[in-house]
PDB file of N, CA and C in Angstrom:
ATOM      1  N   UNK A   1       3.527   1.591  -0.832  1.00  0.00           N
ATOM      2  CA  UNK A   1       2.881   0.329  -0.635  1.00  0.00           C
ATOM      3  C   UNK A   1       3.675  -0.441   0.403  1.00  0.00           C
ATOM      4  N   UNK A   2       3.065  -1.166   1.673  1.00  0.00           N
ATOM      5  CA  UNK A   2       3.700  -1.645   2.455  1.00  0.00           C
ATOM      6  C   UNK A   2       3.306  -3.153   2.549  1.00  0.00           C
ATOM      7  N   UNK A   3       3.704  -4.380   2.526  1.00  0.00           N
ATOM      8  CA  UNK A   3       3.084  -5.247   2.844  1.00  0.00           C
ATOM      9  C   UNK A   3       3.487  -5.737   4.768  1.00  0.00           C
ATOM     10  N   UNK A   4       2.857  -7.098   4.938  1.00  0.00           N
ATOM     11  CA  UNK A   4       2.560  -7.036   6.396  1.00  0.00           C
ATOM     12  C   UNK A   4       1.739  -8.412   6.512  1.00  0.00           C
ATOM     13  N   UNK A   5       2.299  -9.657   6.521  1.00  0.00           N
ATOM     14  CA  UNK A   5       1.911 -11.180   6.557  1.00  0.00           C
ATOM     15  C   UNK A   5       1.039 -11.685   8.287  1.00  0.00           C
ATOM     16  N   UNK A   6       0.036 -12.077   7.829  1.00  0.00           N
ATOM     17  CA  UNK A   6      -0.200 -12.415   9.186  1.00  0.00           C
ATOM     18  C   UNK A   6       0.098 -13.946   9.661  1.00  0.00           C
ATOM     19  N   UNK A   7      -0.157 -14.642  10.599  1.00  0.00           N
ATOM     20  CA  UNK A   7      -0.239 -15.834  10.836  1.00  0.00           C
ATOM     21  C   UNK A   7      -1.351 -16.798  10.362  1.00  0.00           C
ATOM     22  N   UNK A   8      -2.494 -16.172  10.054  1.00  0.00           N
ATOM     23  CA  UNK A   8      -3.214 -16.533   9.303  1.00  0.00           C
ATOM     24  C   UNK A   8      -3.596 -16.730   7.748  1.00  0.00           C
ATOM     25  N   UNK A   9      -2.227 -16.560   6.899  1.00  0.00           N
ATOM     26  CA  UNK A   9      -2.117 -16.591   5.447  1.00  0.00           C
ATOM     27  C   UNK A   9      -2.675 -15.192   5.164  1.00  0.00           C
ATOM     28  N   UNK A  10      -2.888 -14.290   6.067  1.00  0.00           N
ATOM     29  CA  UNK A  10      -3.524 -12.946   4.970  1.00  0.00           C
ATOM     30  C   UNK A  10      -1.846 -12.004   4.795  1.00  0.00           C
ATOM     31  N   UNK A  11      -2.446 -11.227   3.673  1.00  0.00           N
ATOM     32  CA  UNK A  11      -1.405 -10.469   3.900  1.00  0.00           C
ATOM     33  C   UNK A  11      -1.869  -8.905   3.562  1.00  0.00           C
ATOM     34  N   UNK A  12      -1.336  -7.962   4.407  1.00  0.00           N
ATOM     35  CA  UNK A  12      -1.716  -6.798   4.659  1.00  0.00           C
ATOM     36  C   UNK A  12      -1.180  -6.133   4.040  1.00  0.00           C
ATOM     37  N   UNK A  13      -1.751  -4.820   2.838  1.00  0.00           N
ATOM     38  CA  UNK A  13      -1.306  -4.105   2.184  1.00  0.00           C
ATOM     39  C   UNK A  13      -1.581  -2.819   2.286  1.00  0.00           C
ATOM     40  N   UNK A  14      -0.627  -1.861   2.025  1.00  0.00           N
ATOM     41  CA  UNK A  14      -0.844  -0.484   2.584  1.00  0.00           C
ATOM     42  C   UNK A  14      -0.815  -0.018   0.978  1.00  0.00           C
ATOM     43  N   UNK A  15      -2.082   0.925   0.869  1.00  0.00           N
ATOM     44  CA  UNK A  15      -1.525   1.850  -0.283  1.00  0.00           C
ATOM     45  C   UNK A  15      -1.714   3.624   0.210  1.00  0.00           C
ATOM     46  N   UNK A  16      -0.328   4.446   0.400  1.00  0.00           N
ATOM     47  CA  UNK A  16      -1.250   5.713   0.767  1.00  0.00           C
ATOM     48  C   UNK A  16      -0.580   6.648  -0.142  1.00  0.00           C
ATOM     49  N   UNK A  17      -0.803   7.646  -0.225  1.00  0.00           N
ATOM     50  CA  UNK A  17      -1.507   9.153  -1.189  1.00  0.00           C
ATOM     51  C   UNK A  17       0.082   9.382  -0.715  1.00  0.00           C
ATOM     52  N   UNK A  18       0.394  10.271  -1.747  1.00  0.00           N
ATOM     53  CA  UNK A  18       1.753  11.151  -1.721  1.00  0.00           C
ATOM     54  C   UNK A  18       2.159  11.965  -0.513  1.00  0.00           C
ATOM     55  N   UNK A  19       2.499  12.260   0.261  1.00  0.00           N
ATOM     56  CA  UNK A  19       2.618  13.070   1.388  1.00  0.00           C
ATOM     57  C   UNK A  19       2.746  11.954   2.694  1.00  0.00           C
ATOM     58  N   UNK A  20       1.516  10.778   2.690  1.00  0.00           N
ATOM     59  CA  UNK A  20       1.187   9.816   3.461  1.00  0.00           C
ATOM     60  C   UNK A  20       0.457  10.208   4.807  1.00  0.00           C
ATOM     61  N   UNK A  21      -0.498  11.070   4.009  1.00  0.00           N
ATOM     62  CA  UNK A  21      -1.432  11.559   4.941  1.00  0.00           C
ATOM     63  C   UNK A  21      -2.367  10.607   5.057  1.00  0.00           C
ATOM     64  N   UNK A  22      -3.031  10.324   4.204  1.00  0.00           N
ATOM     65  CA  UNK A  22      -4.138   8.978   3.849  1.00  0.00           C
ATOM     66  C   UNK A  22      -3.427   7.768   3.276  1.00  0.00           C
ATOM     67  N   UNK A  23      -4.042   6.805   3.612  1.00  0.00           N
ATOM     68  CA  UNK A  23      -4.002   5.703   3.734  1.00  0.00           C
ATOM     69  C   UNK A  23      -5.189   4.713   3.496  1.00  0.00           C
ATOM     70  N   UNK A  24      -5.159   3.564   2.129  1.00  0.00           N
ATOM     71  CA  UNK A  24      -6.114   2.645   2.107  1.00  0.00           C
ATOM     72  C   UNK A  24      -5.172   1.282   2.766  1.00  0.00           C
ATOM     73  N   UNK A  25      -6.095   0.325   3.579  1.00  0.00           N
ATOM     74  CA  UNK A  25      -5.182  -0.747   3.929  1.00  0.00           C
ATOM     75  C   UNK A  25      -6.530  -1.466   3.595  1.00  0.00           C
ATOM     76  N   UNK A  26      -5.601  -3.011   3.024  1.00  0.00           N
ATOM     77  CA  UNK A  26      -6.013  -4.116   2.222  1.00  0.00           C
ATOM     78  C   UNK A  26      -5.865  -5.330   3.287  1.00  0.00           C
ATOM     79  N   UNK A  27      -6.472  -6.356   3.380  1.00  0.00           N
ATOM     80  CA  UNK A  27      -5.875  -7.627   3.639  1.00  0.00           C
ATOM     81  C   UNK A  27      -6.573  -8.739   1.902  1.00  0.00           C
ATOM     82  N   UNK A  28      -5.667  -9.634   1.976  1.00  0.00           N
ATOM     83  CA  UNK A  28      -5.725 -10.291   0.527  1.00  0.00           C
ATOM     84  C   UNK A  28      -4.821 -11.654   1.116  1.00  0.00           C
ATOM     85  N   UNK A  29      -5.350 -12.980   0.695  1.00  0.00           N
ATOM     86  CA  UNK A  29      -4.927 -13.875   1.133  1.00  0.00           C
ATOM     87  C   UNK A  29      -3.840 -14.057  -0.101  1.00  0.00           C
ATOM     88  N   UNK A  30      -2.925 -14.937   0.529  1.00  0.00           N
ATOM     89  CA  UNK A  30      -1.816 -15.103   0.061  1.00  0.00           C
ATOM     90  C   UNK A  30      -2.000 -16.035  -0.936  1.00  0.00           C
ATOM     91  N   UNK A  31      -2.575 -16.959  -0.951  1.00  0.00           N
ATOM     92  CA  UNK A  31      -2.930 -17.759  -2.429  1.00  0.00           C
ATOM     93  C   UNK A  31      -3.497 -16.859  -3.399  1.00  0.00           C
ATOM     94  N   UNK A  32      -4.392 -15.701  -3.431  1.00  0.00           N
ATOM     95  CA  UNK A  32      -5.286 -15.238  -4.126  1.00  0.00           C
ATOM     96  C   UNK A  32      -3.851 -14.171  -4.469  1.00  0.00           C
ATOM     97  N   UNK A  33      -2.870 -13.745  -3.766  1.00  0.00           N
ATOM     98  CA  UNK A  33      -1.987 -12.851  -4.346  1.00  0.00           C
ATOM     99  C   UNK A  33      -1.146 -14.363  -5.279  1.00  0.00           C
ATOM    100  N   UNK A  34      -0.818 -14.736  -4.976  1.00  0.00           N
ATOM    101  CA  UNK A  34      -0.257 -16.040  -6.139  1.00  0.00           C
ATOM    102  C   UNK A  34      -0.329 -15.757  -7.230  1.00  0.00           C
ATOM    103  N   UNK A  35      -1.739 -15.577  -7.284  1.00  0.00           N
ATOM    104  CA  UNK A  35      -2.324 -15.522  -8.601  1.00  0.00           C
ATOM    105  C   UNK A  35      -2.425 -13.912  -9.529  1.00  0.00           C
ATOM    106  N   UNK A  36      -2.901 -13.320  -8.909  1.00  0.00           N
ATOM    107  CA  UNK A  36      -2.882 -11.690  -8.845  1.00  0.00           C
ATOM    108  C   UNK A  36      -1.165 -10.778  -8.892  1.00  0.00           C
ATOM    109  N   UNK A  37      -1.144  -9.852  -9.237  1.00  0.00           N
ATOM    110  CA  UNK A  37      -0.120  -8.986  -9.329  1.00  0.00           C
ATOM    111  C   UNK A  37      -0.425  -7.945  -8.077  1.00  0.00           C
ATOM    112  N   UNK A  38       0.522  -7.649  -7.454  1.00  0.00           N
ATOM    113  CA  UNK A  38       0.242  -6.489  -6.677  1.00  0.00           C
ATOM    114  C   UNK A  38       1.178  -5.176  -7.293  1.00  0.00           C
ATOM    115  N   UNK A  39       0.294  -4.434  -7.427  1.00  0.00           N
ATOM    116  CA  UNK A  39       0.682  -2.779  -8.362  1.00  0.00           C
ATOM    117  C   UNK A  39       1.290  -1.969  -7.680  1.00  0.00           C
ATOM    118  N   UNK A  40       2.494  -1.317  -8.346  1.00  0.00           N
ATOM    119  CA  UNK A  40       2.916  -0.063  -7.136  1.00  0.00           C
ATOM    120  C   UNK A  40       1.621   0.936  -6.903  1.00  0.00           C
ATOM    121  N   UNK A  41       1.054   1.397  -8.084  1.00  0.00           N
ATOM    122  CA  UNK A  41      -0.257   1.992  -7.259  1.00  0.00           C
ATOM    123  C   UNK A  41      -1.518   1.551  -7.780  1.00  0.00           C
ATOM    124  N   UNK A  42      -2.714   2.184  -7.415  1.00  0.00           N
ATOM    125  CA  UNK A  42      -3.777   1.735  -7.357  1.00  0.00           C
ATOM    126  C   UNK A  42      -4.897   2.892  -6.832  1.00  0.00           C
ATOM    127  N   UNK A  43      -6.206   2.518  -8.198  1.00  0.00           N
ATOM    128  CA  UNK A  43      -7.088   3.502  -7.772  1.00  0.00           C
ATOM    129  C   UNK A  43      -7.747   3.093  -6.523  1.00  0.00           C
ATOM    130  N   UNK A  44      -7.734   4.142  -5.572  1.00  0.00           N
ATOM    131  CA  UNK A  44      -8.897   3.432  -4.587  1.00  0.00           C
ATOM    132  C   UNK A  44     -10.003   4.611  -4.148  1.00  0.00           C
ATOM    133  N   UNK A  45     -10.955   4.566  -3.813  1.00  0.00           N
ATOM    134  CA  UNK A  45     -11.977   5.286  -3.766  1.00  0.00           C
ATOM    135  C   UNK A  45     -11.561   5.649  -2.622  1.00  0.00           C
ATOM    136  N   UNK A  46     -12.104   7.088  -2.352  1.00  0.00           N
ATOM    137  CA  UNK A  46     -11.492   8.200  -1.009  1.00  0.00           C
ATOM    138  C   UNK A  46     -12.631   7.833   0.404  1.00  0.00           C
ATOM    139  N   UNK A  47     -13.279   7.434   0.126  1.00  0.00           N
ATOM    140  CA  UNK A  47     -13.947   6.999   1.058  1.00  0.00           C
ATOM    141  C   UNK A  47     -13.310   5.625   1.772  1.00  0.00           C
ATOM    142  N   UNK A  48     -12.328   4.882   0.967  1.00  0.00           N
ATOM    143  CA  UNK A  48     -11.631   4.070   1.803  1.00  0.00           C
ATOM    144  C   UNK A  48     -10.183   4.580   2.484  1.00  0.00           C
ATOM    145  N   UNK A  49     -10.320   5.752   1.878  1.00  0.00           N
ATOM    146  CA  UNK A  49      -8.695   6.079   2.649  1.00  0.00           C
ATOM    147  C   UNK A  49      -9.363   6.793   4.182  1.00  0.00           C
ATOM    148  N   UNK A  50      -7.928   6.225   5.030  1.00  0.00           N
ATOM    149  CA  UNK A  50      -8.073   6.788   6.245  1.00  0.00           C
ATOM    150  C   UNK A  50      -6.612   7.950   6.430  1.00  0.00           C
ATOM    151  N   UNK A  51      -7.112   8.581   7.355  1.00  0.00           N
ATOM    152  CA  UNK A  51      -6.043   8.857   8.221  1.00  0.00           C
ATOM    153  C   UNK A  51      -4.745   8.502   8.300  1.00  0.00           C
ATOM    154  N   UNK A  52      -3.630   8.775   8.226  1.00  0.00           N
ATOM    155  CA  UNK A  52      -2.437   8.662   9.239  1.00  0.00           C
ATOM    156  C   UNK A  52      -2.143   9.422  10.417  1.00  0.00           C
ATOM    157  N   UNK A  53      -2.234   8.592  11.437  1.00  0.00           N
ATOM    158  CA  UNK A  53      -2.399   9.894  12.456  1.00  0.00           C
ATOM    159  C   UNK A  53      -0.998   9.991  13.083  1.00  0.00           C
ATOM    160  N   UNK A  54      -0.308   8.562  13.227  1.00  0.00           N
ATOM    161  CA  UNK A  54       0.983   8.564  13.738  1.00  0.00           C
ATOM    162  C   UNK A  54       2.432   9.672  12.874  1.00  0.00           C
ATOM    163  N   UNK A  55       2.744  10.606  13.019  1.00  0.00           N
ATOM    164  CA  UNK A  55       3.936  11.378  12.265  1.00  0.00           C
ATOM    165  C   UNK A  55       4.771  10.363  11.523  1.00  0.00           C
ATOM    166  N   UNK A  56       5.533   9.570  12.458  1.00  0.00           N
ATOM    167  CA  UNK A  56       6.229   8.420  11.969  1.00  0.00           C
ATOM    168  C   UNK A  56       6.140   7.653  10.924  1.00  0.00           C
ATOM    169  N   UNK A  57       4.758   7.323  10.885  1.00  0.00           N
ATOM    170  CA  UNK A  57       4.474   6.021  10.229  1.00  0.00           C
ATOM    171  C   UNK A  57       3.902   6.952   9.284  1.00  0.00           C
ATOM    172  N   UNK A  58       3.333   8.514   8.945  1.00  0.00           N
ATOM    173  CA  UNK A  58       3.051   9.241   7.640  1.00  0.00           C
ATOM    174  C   UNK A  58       4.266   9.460   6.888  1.00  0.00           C
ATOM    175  N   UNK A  59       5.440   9.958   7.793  1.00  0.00           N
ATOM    176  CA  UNK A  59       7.065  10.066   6.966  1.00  0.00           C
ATOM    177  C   UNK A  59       7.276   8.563   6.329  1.00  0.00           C
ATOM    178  N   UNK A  60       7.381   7.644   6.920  1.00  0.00           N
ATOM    179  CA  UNK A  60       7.740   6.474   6.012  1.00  0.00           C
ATOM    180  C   UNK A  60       6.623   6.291   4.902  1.00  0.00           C
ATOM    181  N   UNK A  61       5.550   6.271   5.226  1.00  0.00           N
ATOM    182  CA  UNK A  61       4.391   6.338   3.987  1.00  0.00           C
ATOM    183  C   UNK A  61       4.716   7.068   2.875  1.00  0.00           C
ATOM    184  N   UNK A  62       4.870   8.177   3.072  1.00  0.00           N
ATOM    185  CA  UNK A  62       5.613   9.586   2.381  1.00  0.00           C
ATOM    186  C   UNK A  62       6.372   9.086   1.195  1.00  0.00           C
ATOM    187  N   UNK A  63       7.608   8.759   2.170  1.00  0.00           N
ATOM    188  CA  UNK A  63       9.205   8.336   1.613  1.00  0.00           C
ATOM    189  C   UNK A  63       9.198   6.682   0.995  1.00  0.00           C
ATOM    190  N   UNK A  64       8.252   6.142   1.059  1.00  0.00           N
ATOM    191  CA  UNK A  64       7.996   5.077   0.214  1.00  0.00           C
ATOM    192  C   UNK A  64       7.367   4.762  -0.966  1.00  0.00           C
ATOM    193  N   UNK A  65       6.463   6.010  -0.888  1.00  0.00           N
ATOM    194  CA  UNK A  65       5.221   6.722  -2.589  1.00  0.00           C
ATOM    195  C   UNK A  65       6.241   7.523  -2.898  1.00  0.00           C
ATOM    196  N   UNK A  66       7.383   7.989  -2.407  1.00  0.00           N
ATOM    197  CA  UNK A  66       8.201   8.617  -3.605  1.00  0.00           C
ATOM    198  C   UNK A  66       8.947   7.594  -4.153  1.00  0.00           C
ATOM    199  N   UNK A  67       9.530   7.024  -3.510  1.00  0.00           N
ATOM    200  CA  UNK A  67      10.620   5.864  -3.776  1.00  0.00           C
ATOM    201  C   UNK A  67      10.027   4.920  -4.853  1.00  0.00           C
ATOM    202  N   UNK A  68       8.631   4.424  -4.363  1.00  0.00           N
ATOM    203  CA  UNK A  68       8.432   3.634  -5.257  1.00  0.00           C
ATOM    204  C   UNK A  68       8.084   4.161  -6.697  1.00  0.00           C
ATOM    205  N   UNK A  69       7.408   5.408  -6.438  1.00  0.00           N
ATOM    206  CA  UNK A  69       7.258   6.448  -7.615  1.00  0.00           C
ATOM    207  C   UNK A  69       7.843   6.572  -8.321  1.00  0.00           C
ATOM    208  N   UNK A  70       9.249   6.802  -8.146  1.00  0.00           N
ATOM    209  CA  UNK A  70      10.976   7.060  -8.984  1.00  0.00           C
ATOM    210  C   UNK A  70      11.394   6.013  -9.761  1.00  0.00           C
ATOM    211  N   UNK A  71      10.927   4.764  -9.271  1.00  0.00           N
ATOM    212  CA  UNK A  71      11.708   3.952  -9.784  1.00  0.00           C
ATOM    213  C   UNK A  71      10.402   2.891 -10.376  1.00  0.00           C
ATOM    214  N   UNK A  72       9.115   3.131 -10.220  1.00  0.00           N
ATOM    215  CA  UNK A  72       8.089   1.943 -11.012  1.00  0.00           C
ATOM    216  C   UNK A  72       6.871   2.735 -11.374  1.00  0.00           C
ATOM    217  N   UNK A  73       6.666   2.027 -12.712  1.00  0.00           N
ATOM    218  CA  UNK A  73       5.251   2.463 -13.174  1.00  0.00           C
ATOM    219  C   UNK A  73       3.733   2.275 -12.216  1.00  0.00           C
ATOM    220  N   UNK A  74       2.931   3.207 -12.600  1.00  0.00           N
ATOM    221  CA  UNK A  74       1.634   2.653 -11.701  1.00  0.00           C
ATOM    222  C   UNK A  74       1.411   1.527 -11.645  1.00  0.00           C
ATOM    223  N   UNK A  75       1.208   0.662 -12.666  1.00  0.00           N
ATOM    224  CA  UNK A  75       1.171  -0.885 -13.259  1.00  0.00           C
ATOM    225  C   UNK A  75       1.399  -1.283 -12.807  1.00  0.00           C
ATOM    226  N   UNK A  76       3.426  -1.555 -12.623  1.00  0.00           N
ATOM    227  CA  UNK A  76       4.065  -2.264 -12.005  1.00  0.00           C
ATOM    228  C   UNK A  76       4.089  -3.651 -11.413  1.00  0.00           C
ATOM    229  N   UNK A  77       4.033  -4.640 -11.645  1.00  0.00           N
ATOM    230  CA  UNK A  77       3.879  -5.413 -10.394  1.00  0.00           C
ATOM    231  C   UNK A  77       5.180  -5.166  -9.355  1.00  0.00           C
ATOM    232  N   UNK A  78       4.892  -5.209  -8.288  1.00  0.00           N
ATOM    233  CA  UNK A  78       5.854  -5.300  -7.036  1.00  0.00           C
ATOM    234  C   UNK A  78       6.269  -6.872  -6.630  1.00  0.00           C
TER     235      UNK A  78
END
């Protein structure tokens, strides 16, 4: 899970698949997360996952669904 704040109060959330081949990305305004929990994971329907096409940015995807994996429940709030 990656987050990613814009200038506009949204804030951008990455959730991707083990390996960090796929990728669902979120935007969610920052008051509405206030209120809300954000989960280490999350079901999301496969039709919203995309691609990772960059190598780079699939290794950190990767190495961040393990990390967060090891150490928090699906539940979790983050």
């Amino acid at each position: 899970m990656e987050r990613e704040y814009t200038d506009k109060g949204l804030v951008t959330l990455v959730y991707a698949e083990p390996g960090g081949e796929r990728a669902a990305v979120m935007q969610r305004s920052s008051n509405m997360l206030a209120r809300t929990d954000v989960t280490a994971a999350r079901d999301v329907d496969p039709d919203e996952l995309a691609a990772v096409e960059d190598d780079a940015t699939r290794d950190r995807y990767a190495t961040e669904v393990e990390r967060t994996s090891e150490s928090h429940a699906p539940d979790d709030a983050l």
